[in-house]
Protein backbone atom coordinates (compact mmCIF):
# COMPACT_ATOMS: atom_id res chain seq x y z
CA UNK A 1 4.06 31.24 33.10
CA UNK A 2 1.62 28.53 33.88
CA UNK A 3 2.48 26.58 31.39
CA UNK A 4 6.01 25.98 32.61
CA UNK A 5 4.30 24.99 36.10
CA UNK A 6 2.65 22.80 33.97
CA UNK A 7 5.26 21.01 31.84
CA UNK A 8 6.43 18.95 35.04
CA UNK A 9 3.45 17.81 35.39
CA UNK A 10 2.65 16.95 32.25
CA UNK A 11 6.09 15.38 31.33
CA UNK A 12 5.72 12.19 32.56
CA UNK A 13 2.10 11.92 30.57
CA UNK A 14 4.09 12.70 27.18
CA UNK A 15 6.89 10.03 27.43
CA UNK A 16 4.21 7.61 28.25
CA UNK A 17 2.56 8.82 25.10
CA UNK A 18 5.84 8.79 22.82
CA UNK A 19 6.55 5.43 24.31
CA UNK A 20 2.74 3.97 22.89
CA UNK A 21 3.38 5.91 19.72
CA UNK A 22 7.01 4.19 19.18
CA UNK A 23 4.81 0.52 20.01
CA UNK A 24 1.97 1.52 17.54
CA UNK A 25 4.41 2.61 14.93
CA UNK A 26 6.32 -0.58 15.16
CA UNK A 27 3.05 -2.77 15.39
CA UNK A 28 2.02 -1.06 12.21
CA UNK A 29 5.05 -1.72 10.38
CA UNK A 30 5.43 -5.24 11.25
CA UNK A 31 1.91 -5.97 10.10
CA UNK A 32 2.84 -4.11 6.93
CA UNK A 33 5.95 -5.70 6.28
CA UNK A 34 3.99 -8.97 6.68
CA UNK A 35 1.69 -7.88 4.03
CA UNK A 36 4.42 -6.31 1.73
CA UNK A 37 6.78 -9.39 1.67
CA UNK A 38 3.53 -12.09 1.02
CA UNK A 39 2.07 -9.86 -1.46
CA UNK A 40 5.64 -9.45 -3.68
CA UNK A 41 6.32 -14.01 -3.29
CA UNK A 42 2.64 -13.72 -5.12
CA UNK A 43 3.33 -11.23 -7.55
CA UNK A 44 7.01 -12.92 -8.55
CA UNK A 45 5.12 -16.39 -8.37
CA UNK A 46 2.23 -15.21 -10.88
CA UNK A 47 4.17 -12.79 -13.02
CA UNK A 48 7.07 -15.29 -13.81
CA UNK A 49 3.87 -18.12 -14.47
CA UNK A 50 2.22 -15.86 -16.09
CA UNK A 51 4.97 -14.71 -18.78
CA UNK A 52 5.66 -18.37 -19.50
CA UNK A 53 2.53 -19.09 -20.19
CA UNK A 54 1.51 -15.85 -22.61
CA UNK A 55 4.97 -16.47 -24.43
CA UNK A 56 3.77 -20.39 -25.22
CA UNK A 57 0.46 -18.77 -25.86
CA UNK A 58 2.21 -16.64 -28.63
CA UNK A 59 4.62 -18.96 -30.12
CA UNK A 60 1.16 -21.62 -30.73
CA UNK A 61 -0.52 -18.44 -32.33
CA UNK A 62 2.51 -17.39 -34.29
CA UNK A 63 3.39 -20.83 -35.56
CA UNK A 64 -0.10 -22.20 -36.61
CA UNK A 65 -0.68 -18.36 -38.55
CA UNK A 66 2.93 -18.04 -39.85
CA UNK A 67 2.17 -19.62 -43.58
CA UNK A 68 -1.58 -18.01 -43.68
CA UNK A 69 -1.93 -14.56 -44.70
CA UNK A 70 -3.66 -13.81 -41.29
CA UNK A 71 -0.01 -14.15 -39.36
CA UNK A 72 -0.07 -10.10 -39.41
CA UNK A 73 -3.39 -9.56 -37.94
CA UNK A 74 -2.94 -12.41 -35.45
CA UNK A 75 0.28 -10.66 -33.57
CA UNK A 76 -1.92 -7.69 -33.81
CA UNK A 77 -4.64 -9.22 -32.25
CA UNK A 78 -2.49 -10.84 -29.48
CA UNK A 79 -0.86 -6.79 -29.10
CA UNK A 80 -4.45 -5.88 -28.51
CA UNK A 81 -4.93 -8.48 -26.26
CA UNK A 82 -2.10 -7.80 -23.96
CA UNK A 83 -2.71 -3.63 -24.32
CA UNK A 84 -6.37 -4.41 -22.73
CA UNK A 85 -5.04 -6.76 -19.98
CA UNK A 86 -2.92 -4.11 -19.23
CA UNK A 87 -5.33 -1.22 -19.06
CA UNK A 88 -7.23 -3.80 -16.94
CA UNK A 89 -4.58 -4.26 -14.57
CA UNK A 90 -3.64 -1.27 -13.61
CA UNK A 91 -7.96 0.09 -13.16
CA UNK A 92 -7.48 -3.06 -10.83
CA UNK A 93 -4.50 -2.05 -9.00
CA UNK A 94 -5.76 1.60 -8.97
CA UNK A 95 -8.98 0.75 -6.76
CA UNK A 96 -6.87 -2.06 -4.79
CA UNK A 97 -4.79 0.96 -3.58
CA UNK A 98 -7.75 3.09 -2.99
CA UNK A 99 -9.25 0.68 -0.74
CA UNK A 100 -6.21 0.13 1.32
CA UNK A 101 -5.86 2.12 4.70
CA UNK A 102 -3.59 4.75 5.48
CA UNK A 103 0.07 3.61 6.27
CA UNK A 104 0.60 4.50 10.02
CA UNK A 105 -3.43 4.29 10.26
CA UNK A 106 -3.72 3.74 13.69
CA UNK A 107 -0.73 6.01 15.12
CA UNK A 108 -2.42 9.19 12.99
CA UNK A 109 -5.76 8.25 15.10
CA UNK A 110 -4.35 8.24 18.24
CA UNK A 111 -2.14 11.26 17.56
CA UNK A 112 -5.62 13.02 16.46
CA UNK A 113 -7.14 12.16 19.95
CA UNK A 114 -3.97 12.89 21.78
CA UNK A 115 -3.67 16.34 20.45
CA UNK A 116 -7.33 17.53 21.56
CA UNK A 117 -6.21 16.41 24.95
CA UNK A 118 -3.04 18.22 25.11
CA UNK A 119 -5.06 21.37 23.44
CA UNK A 120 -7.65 21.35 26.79
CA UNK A 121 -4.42 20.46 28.82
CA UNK A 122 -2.44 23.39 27.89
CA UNK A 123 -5.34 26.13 27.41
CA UNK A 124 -6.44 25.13 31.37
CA UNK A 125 -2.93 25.73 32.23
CA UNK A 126 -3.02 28.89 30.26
CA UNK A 127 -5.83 30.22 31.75
């Protein structure tokens, strides 16, 4: 029964609350939509270089091989080439995501501290 003697009291203190939450969620999402949209320009902007560049790469290979008798072992070599950059790339992206903090970061920390006041809150009004 306390507790509902409480709740008017305490009503006002939780829409403040929901109202930061709403401003840290949206803070956090702008700054990661920031991020996001810079990181994909890069990523387009180096993969689409990038391709060009291995396919000319290829082609040179191919066309100074292609009347030797290493032509097969040179597209192999390139294959094993590309296989490594790959396994490279993704141990790279692997820790890059690993080192990244949590989405909604700061909205779970103030939710954590929040809660352990609400917890004293309502126990005091419980006893």
């Amino acid at each position: 029964m306390e507790l509902l003697r409480a709740l008017p009291e305490a009503a006002p203190i939780l829409l403040r609350h929901a109202a930061a939450y709403a401003e840290l969620v949206g803070e956090d999402l702008a700054r990661a939509e920031h991020g996001i949209r810079k990181r994909i320009v890069a990523a387009v902007v180096i993969g689409v270089s990038a391709a060009f560049v291995l396919a000319m790469i290829c082609l040179a290979v191919i066309a100074r091989t292609w009347d030797t008798p290493y032509r097969s072992e040179a597209i192999a070599w390139m294959g094993a080439a590309f296989l490594g950059v790959g396994i490279v790339a993704c141990l790279f992206r692997a820790r890059l995501v690993r080192s990244e903090p949590p989405f909604l970061a700061a909205v779970k920390a103030e939710w954590h501290q929040d809660r352990i006041v609400l917890e004293r809150i309502l126990n005091a009004a419980g006893e």
